[in-house]
N, C-alpha and C. Protein backbone atom coordinates (compact mmCIF):
# COMPACT_ATOMS: atom_id res chain seq x y z
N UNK A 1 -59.87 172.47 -27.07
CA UNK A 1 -58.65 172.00 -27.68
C UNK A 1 -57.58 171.85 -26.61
N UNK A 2 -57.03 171.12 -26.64
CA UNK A 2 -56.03 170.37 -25.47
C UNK A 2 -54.83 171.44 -25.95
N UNK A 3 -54.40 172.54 -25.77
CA UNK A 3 -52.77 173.22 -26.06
C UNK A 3 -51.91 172.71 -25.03
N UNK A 4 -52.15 172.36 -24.43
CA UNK A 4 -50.91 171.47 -23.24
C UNK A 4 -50.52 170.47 -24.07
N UNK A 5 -51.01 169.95 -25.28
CA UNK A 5 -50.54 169.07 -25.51
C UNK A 5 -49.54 169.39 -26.56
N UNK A 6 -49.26 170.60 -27.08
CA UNK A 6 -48.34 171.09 -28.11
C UNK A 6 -47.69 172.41 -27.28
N UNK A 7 -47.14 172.11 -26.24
CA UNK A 7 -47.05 173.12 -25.84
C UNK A 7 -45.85 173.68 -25.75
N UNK A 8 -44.53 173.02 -26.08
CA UNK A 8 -43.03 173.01 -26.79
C UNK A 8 -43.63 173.77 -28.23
N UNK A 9 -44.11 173.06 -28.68
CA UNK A 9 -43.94 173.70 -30.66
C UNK A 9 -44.70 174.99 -30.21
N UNK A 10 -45.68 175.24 -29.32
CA UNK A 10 -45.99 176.81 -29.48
C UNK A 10 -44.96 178.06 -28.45
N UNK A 11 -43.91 177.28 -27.18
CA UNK A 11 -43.32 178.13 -26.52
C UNK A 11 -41.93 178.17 -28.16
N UNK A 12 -41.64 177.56 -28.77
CA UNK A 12 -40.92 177.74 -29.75
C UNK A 12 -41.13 179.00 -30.75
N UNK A 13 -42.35 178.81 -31.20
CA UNK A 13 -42.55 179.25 -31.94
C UNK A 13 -42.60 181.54 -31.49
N UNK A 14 -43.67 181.06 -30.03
CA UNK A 14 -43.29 182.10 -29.26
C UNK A 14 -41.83 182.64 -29.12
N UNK A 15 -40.63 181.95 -28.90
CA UNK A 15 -39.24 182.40 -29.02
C UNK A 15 -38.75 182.62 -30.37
N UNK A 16 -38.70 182.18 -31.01
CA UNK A 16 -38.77 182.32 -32.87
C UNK A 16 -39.29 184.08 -33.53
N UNK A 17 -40.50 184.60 -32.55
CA UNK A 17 -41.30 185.82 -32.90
C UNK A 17 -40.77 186.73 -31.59
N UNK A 18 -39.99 186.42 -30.64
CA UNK A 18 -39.85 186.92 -29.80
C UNK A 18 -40.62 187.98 -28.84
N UNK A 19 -41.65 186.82 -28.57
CA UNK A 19 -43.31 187.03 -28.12
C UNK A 19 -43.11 186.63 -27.04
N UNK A 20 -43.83 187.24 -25.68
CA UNK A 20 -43.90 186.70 -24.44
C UNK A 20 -44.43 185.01 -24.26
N UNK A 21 -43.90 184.79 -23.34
CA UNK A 21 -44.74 183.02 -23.04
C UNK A 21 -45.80 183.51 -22.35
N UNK A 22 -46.43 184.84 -22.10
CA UNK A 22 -47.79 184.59 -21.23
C UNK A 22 -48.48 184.90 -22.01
N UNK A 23 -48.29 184.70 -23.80
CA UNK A 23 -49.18 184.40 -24.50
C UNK A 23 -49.87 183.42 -24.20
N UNK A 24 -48.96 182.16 -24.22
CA UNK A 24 -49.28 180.65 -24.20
C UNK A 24 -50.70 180.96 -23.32
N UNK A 25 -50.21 181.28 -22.13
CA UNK A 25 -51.58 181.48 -21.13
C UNK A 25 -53.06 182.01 -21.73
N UNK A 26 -52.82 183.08 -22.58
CA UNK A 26 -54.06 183.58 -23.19
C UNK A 26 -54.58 182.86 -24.20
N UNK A 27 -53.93 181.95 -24.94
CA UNK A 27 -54.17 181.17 -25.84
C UNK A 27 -54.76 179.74 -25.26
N UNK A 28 -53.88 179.22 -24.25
CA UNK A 28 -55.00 178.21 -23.37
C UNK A 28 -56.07 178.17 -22.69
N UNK A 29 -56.14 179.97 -22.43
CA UNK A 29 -57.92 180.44 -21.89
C UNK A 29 -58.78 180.96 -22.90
N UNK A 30 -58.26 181.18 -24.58
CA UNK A 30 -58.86 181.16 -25.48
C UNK A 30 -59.74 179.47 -25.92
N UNK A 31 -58.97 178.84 -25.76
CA UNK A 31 -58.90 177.37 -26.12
C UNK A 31 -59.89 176.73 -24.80
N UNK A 32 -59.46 177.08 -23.87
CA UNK A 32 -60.40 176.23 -22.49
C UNK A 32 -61.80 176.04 -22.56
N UNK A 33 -62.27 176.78 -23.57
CA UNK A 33 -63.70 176.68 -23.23
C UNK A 33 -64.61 176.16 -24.19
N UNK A 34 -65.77 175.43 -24.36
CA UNK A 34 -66.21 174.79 -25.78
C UNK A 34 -66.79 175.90 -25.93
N UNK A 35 -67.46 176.70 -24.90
CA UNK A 35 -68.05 178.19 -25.54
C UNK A 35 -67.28 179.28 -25.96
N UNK A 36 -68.02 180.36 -27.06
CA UNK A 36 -67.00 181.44 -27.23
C UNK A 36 -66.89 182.06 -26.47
N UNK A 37 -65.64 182.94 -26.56
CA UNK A 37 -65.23 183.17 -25.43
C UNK A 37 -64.58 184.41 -25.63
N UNK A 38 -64.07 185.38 -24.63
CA UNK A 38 -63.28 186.77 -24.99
C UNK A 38 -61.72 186.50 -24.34
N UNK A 39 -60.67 186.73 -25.36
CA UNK A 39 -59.02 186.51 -24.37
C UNK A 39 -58.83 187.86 -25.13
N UNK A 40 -58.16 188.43 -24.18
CA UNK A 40 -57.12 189.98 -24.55
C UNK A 40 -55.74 189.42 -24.78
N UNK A 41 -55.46 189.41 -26.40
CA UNK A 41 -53.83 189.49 -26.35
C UNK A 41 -53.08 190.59 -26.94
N UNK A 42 -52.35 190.38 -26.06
CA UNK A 42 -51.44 191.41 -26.11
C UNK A 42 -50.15 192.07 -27.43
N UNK A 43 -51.27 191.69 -28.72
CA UNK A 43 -50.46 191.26 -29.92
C UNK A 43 -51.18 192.26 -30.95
N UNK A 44 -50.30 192.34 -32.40
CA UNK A 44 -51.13 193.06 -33.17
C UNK A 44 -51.85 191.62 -33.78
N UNK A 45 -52.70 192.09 -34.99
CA UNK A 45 -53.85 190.89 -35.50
C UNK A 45 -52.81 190.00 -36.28
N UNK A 46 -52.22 190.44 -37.14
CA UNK A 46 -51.07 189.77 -37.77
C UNK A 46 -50.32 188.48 -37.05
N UNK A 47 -50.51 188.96 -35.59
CA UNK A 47 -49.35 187.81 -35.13
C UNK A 47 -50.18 187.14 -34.05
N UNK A 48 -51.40 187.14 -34.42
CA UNK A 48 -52.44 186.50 -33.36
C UNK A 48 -52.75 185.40 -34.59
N UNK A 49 -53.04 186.38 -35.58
CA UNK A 49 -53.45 185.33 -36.91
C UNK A 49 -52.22 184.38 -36.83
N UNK A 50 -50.99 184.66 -37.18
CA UNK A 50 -50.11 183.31 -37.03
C UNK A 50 -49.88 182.74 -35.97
N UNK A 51 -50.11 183.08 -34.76
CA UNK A 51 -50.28 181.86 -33.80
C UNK A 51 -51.31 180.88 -33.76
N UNK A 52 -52.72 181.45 -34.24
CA UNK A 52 -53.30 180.30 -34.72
C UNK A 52 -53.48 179.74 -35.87
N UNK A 53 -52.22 180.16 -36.65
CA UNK A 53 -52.05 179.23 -38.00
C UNK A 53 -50.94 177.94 -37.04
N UNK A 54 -50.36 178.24 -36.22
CA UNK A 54 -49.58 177.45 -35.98
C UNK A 54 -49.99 176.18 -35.23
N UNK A 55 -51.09 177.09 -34.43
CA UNK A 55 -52.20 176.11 -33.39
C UNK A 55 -52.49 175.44 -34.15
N UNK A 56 -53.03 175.23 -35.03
CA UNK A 56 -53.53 174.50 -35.92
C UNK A 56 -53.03 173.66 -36.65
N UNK A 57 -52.04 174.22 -37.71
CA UNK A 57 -50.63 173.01 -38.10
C UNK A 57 -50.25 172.16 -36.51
N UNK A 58 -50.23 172.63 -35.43
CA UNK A 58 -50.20 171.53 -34.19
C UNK A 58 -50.62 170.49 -34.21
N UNK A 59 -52.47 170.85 -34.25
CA UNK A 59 -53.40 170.36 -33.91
C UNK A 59 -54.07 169.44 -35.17
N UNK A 60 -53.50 168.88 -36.49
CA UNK A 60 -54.27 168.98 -37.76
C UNK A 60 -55.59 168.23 -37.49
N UNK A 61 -56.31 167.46 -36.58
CA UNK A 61 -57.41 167.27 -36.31
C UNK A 61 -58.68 167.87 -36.03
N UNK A 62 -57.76 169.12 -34.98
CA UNK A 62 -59.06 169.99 -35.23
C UNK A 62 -59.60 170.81 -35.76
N UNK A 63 -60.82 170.90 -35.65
CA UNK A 63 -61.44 172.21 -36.15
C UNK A 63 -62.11 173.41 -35.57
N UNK A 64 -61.28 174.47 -35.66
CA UNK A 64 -61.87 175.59 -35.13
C UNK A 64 -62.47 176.89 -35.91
N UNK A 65 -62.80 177.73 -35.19
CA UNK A 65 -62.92 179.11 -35.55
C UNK A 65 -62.49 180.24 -34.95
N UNK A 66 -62.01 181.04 -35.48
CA UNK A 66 -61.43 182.15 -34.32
C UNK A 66 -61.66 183.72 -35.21
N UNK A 67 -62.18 184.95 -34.33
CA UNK A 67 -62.53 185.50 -35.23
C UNK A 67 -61.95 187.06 -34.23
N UNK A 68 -61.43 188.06 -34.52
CA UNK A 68 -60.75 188.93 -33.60
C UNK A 68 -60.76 190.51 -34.19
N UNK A 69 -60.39 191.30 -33.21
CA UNK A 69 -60.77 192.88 -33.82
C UNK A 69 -59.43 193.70 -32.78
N UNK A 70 -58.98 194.20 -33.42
CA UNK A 70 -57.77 195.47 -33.12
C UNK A 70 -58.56 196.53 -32.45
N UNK A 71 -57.68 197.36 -32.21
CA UNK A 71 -58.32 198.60 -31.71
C UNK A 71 -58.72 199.68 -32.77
N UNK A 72 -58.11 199.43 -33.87
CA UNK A 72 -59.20 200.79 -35.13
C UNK A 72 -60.29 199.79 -35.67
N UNK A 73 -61.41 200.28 -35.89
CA UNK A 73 -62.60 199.51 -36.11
C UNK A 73 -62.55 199.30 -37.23
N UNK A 74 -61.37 199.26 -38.42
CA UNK A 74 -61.71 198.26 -39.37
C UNK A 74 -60.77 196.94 -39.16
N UNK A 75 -60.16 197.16 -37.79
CA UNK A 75 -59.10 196.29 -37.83
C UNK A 75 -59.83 195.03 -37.22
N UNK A 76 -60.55 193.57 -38.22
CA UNK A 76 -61.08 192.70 -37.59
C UNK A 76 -60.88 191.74 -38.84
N UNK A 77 -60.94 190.28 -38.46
CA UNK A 77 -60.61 189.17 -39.03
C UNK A 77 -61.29 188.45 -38.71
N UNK A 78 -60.98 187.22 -39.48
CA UNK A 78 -61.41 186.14 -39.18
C UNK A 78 -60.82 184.48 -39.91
N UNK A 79 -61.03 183.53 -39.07
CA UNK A 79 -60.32 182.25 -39.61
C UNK A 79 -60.85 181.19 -39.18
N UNK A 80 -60.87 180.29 -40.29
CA UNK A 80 -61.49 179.17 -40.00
C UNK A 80 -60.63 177.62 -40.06
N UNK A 81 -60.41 176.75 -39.25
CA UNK A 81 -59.27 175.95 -39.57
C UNK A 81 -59.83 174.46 -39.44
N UNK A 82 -59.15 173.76 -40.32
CA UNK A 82 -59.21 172.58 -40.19
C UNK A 82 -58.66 171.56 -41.33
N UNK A 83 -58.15 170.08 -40.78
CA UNK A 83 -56.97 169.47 -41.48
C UNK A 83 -56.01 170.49 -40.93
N UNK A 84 -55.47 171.14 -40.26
CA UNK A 84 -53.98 171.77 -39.94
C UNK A 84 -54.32 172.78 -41.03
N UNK A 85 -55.47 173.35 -41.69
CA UNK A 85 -54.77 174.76 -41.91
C UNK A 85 -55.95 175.67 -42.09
N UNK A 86 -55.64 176.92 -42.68
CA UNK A 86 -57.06 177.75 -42.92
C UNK A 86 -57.96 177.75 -43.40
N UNK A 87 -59.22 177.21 -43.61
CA UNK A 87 -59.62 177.03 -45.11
C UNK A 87 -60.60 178.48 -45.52
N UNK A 88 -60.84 178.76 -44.64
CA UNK A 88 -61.54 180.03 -44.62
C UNK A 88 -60.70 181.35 -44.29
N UNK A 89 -60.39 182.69 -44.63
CA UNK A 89 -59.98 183.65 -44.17
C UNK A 89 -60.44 184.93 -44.32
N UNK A 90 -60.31 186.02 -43.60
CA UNK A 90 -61.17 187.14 -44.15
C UNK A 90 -60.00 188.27 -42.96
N UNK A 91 -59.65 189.18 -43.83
CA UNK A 91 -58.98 190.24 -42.71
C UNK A 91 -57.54 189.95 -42.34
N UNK A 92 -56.61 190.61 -41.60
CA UNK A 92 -57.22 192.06 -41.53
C UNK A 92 -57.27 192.74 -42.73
N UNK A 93 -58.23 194.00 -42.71
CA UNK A 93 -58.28 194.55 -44.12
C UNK A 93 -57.28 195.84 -43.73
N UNK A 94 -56.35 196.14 -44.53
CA UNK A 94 -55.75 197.37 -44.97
C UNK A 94 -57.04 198.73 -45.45
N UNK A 95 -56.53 199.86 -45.14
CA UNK A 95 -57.39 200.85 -44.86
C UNK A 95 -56.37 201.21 -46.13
């Protein structure tokens, strides 16, 4: 997925949550690769999940998957996107 190419609406959105911009970075080495792949961000799941709700409202062409785990082991999700939004979701689950 090209994120250079939305890359105003996500440093925005980053200032809006008052989230570092070297997200952006982890999110373009999430994105860089057609294979899956492992990025460490530096976020709780909640606000990883809405950055790639947003990636996505960006992007409404593509389609991805993105699927992620916190540090307590029930803390894991998952999302599936396409047309610009989720159509699939699962997590995080509340304990």
């Amino acid at each position: 997925m090209n994120v250079a190419s939305v890359r105003e609406e996500l440093l925005k959105f980053l200032d809006e949550y008052s989230l570092s911009h070297d997200v952006l970075t982890n999110l373009t080495e999430a994105c860089g690769s057609a294979l899956p792949t492992s990025t460490l961000f530096y976020l709780n799941s909640m606000a990883i999940v809405m950055l790639f709700d947003k990636l996505a409202s960006c992007l409404p062409n593509a389609s991805f998957a993105v699927k992620g785990s916190g540090e307590d082991h029930r803390d894991i999700w998952v999302r599936e996107y396409a047309d610009g939004v989720a159509n699939f979701e699962a997590g995080p689950f509340d304990e």
